[in-house]
N, C-alpha and C. Protein backbone atom coordinates (compact mmCIF):
# COMPACT_ATOMS: atom_id res chain seq x y z
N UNK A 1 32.00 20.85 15.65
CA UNK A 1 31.32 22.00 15.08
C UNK A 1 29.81 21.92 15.29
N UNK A 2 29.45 20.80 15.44
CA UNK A 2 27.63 20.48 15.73
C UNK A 2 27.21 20.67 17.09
N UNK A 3 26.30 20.85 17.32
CA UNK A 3 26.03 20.92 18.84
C UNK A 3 25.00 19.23 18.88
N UNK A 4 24.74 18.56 18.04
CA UNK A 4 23.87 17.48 18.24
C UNK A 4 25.31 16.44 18.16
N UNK A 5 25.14 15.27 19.19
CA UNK A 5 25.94 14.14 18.98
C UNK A 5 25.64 13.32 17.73
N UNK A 6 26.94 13.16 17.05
CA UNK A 6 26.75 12.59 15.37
C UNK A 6 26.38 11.37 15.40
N UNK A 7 26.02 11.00 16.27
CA UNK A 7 25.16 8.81 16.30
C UNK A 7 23.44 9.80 16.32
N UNK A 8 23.10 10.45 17.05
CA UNK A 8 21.53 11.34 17.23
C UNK A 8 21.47 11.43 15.30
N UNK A 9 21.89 12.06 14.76
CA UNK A 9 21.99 12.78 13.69
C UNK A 9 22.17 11.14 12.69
N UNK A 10 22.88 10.28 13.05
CA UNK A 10 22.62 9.52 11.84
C UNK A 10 21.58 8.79 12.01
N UNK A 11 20.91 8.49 13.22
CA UNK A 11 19.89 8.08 13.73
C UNK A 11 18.36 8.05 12.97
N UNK A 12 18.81 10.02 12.94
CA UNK A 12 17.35 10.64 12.74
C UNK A 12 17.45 10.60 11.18
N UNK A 13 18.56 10.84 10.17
CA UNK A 13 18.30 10.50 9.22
C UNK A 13 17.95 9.64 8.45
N UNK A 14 18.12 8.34 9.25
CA UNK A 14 17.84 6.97 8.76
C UNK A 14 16.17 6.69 9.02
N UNK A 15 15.57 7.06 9.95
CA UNK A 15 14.16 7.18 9.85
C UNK A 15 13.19 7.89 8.65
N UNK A 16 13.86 9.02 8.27
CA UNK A 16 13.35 10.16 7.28
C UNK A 16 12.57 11.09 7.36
N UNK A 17 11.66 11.73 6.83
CA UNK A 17 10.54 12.06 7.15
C UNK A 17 9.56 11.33 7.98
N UNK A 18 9.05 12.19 9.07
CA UNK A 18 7.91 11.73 9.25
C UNK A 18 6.37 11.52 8.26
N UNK A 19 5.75 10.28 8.25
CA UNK A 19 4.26 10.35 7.25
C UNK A 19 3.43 11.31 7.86
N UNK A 20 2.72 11.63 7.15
CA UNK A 20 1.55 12.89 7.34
C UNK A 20 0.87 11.71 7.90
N UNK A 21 -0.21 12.13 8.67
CA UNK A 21 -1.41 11.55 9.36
C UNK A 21 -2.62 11.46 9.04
N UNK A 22 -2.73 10.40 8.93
CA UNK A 22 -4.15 9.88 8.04
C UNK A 22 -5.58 10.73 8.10
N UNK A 23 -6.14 11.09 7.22
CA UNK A 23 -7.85 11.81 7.55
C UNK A 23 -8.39 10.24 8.41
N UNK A 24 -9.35 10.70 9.47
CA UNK A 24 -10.36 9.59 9.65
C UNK A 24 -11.55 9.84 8.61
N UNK A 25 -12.05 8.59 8.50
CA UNK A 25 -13.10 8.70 7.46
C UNK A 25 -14.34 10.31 7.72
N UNK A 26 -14.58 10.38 9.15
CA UNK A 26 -15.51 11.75 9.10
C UNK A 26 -14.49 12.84 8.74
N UNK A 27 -13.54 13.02 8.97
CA UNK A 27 -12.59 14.07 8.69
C UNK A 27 -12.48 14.54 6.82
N UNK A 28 -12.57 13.23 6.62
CA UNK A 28 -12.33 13.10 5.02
C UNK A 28 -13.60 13.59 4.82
N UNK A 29 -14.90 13.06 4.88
CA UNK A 29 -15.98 13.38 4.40
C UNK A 29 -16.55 14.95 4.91
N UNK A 30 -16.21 15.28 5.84
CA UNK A 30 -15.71 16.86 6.04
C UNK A 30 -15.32 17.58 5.27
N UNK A 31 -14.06 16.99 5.33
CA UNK A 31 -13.16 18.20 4.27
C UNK A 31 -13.28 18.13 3.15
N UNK A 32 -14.32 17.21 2.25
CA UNK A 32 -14.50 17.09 1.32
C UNK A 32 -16.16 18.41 1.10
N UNK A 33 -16.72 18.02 2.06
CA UNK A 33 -18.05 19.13 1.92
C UNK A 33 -17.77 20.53 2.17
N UNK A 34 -16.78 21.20 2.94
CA UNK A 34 -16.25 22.01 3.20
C UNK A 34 -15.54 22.81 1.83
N UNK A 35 -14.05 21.81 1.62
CA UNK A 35 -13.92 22.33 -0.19
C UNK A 35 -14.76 22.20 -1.33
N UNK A 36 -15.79 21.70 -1.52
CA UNK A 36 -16.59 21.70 -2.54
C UNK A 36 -17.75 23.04 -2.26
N UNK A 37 -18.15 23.42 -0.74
CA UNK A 37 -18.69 24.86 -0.69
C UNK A 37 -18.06 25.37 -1.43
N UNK A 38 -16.92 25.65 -1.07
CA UNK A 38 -16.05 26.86 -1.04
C UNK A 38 -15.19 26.92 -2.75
N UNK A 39 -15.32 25.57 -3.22
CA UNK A 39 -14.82 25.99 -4.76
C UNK A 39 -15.99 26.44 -5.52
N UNK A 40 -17.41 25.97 -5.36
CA UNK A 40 -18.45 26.15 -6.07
C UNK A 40 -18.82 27.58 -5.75
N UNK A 41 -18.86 28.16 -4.51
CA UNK A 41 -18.47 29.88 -4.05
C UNK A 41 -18.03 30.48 -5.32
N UNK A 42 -16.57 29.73 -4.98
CA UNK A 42 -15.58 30.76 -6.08
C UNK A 42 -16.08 30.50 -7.41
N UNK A 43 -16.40 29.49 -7.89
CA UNK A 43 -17.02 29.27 -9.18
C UNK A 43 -18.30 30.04 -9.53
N UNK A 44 -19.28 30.66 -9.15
CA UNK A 44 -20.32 31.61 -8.61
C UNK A 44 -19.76 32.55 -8.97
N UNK A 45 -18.99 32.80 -7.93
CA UNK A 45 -18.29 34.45 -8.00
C UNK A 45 -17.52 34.74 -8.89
N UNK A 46 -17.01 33.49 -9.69
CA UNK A 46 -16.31 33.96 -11.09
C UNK A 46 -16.99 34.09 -11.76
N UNK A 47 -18.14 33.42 -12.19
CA UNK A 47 -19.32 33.94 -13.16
C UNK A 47 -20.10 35.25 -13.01
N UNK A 48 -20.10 35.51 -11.78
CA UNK A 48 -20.82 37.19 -12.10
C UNK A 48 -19.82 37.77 -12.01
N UNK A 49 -18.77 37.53 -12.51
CA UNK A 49 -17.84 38.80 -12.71
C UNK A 49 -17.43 39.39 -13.95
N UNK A 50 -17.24 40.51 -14.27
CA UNK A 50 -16.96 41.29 -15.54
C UNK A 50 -16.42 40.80 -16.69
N UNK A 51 -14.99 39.84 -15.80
CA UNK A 51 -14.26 39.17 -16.53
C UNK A 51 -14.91 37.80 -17.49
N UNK A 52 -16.33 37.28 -16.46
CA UNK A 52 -16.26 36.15 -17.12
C UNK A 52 -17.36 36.25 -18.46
N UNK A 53 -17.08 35.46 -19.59
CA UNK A 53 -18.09 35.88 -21.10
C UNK A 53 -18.97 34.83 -20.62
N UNK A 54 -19.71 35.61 -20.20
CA UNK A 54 -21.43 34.48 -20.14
C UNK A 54 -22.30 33.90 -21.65
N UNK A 55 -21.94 34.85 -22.61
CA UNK A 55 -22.35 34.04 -23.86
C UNK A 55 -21.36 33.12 -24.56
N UNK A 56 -20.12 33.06 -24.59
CA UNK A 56 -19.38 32.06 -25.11
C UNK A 56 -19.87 30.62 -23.88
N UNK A 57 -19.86 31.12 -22.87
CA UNK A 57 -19.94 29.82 -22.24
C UNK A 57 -21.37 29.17 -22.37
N UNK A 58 -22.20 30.30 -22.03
CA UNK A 58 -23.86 29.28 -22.58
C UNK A 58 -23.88 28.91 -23.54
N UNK A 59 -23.57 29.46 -24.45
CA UNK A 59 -23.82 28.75 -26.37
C UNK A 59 -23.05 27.08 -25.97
N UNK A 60 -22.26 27.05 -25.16
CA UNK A 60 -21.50 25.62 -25.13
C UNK A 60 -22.27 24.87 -23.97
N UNK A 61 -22.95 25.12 -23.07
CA UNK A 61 -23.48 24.25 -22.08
C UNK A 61 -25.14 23.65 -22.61
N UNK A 62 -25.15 22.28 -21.78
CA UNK A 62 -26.14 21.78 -22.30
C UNK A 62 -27.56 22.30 -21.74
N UNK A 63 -27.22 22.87 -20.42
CA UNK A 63 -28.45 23.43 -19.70
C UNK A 63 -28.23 24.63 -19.03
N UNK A 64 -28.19 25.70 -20.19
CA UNK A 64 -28.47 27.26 -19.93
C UNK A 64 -29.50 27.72 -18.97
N UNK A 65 -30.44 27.19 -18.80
CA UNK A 65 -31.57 27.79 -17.49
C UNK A 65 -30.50 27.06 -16.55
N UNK A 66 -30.33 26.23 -16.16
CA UNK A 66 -29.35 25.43 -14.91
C UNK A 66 -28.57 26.20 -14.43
N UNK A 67 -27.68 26.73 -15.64
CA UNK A 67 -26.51 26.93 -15.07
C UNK A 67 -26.71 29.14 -14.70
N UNK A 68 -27.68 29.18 -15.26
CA UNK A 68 -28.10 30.69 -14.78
C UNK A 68 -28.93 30.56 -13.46
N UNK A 69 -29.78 29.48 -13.04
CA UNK A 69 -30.06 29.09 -12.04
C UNK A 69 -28.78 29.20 -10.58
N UNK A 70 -27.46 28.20 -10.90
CA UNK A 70 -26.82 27.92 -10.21
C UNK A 70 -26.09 29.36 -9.78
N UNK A 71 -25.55 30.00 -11.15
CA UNK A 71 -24.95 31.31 -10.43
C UNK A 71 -25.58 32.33 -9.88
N UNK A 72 -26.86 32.29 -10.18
CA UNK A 72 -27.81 32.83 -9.40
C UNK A 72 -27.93 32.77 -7.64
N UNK A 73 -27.77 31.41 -7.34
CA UNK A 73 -27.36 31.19 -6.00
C UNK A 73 -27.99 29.80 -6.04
N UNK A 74 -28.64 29.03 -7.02
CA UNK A 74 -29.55 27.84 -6.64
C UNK A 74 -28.66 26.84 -6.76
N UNK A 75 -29.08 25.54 -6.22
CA UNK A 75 -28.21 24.42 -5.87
C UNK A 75 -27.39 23.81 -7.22
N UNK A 76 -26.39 23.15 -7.19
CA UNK A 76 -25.73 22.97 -8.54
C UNK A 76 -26.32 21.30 -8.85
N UNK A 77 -26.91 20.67 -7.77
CA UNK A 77 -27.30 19.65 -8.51
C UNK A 77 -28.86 19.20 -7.98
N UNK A 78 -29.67 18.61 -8.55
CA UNK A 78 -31.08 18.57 -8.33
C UNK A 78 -31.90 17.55 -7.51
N UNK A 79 -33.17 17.08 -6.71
CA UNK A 79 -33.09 16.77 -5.95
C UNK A 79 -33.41 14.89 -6.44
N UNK A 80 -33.04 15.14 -7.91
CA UNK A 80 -33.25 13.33 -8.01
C UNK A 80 -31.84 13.14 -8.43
N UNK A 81 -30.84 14.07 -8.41
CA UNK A 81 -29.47 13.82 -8.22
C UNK A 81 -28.92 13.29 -6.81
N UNK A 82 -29.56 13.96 -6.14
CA UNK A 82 -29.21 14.07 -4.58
C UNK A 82 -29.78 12.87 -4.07
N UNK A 83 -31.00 12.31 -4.75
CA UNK A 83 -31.82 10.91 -4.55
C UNK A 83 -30.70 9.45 -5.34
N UNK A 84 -30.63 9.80 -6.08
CA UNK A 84 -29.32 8.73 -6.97
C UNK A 84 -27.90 8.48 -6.26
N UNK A 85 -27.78 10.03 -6.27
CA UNK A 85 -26.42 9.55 -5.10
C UNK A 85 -26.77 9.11 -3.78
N UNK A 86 -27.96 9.40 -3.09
CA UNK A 86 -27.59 8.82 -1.81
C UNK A 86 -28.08 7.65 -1.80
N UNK A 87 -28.94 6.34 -3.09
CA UNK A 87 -29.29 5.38 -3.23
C UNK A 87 -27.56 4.72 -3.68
N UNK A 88 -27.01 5.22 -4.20
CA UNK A 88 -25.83 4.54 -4.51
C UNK A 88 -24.31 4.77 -3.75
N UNK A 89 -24.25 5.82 -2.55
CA UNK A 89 -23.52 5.99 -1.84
C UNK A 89 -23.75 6.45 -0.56
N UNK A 90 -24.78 6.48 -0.24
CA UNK A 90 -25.23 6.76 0.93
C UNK A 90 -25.77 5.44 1.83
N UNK A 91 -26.45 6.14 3.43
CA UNK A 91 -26.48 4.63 3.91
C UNK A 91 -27.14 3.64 3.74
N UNK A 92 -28.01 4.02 2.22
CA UNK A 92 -29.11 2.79 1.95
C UNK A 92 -28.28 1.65 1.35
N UNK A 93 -26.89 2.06 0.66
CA UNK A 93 -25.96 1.29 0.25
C UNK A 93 -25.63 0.43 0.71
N UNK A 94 -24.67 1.12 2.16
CA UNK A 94 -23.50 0.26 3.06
C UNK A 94 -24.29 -0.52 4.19
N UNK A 95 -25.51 -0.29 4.14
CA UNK A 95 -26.97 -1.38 4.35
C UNK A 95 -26.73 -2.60 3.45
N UNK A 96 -27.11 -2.61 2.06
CA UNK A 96 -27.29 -3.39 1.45
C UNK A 96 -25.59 -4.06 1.29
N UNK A 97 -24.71 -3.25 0.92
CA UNK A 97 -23.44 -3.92 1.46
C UNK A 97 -23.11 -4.57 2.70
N UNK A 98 -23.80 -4.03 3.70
CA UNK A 98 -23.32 -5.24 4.89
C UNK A 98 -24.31 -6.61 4.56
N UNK A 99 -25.28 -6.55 4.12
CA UNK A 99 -26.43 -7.75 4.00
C UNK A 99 -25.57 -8.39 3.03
N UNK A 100 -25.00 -8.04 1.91
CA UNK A 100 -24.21 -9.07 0.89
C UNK A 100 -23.00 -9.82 1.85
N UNK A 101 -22.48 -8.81 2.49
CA UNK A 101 -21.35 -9.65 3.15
C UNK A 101 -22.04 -10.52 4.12
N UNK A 102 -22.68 -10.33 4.80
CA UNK A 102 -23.46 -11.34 5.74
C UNK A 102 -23.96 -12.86 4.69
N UNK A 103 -24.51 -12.07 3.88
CA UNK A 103 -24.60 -13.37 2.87
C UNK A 103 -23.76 -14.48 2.83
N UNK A 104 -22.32 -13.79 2.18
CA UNK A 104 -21.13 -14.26 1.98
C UNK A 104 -21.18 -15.08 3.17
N UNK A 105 -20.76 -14.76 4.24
CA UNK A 105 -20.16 -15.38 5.53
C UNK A 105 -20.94 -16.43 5.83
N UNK A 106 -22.39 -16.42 5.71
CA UNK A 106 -23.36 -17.66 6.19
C UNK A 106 -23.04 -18.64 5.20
N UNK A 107 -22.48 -17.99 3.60
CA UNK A 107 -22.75 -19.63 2.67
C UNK A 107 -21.15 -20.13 3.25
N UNK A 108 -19.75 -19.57 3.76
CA UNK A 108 -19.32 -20.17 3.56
C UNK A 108 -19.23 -20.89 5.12
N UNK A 109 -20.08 -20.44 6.21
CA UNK A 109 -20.23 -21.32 7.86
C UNK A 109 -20.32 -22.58 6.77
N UNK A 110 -21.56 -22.44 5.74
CA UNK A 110 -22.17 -23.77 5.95
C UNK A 110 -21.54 -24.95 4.91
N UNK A 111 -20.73 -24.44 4.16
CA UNK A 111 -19.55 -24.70 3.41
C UNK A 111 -18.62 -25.57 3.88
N UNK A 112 -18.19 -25.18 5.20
CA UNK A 112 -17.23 -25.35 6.05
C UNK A 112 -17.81 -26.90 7.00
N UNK A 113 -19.02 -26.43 7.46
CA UNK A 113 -19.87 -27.73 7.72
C UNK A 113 -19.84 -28.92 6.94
N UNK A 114 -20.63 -28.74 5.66
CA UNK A 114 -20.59 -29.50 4.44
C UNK A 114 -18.99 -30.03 4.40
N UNK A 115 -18.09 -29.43 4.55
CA UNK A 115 -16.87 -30.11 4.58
C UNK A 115 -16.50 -30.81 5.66
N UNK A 116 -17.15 -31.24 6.75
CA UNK A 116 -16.52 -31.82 8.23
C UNK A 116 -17.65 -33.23 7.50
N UNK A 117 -18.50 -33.24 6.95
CA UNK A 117 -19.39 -34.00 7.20
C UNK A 117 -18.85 -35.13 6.22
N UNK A 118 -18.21 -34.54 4.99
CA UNK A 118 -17.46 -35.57 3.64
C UNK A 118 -16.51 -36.52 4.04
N UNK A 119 -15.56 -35.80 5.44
CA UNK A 119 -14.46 -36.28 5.60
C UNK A 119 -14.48 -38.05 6.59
């Protein structure tokens, strides 16, 4: 009744699904700047809309000029935000992270030395 030979067919079921395919790291950091435009857009555009109550929500936020700023069109975060994050995730970081690991690796060359010399 099949048109596929039934050894093909138990074959392919025993594999399963194929895995989805990994982001490369620029891909990831892409698609991460890409959806965060585009939700903060929609987040914008839900605030000037009819629907949304702009005074229930300011009476609750901590920074009413900010956030009338932001839907206005101005940036959602500021430029000693943008200075913090890129001191703590940007490449001044994975700088100072490769120098720790370099660290690492020289104490234990000499570690390793120190141990030929005991024996």
């Amino acid at each position: 009744n099949c048109c596929c030979p039934p050894g093909r067919r138990v074959q392919s079921s025993k594999l399963g699904p194929t895995p989805p395919r990994l982001l490369t790291e620029e891909e990831y950091r892409l698609q991460g700047e890409v959806e965060t435009r585009k939700a903060l857009a929609e987040l914008r555009s839900f605030c000037q809309s009819p629907e949304f109550s702009a005074w229930s929500t300011v009476s609750r936020i901590q920074s009413p000029k900010r956030f009338a700023d932001f839907v206005g069109g101005a940036s959602h975060v500021t430029p000693n935000e943008v200075s913090v994050h890129e001191r703590e995730f940007g490449l001044e970081s994975l700088f100072i992270d490769e120098q720790l690991f370099e660290e690492d690796d020289d104490d234990e060359e000499e570690e390793n030395v120190d141990d030929s010399f005991a024996g």
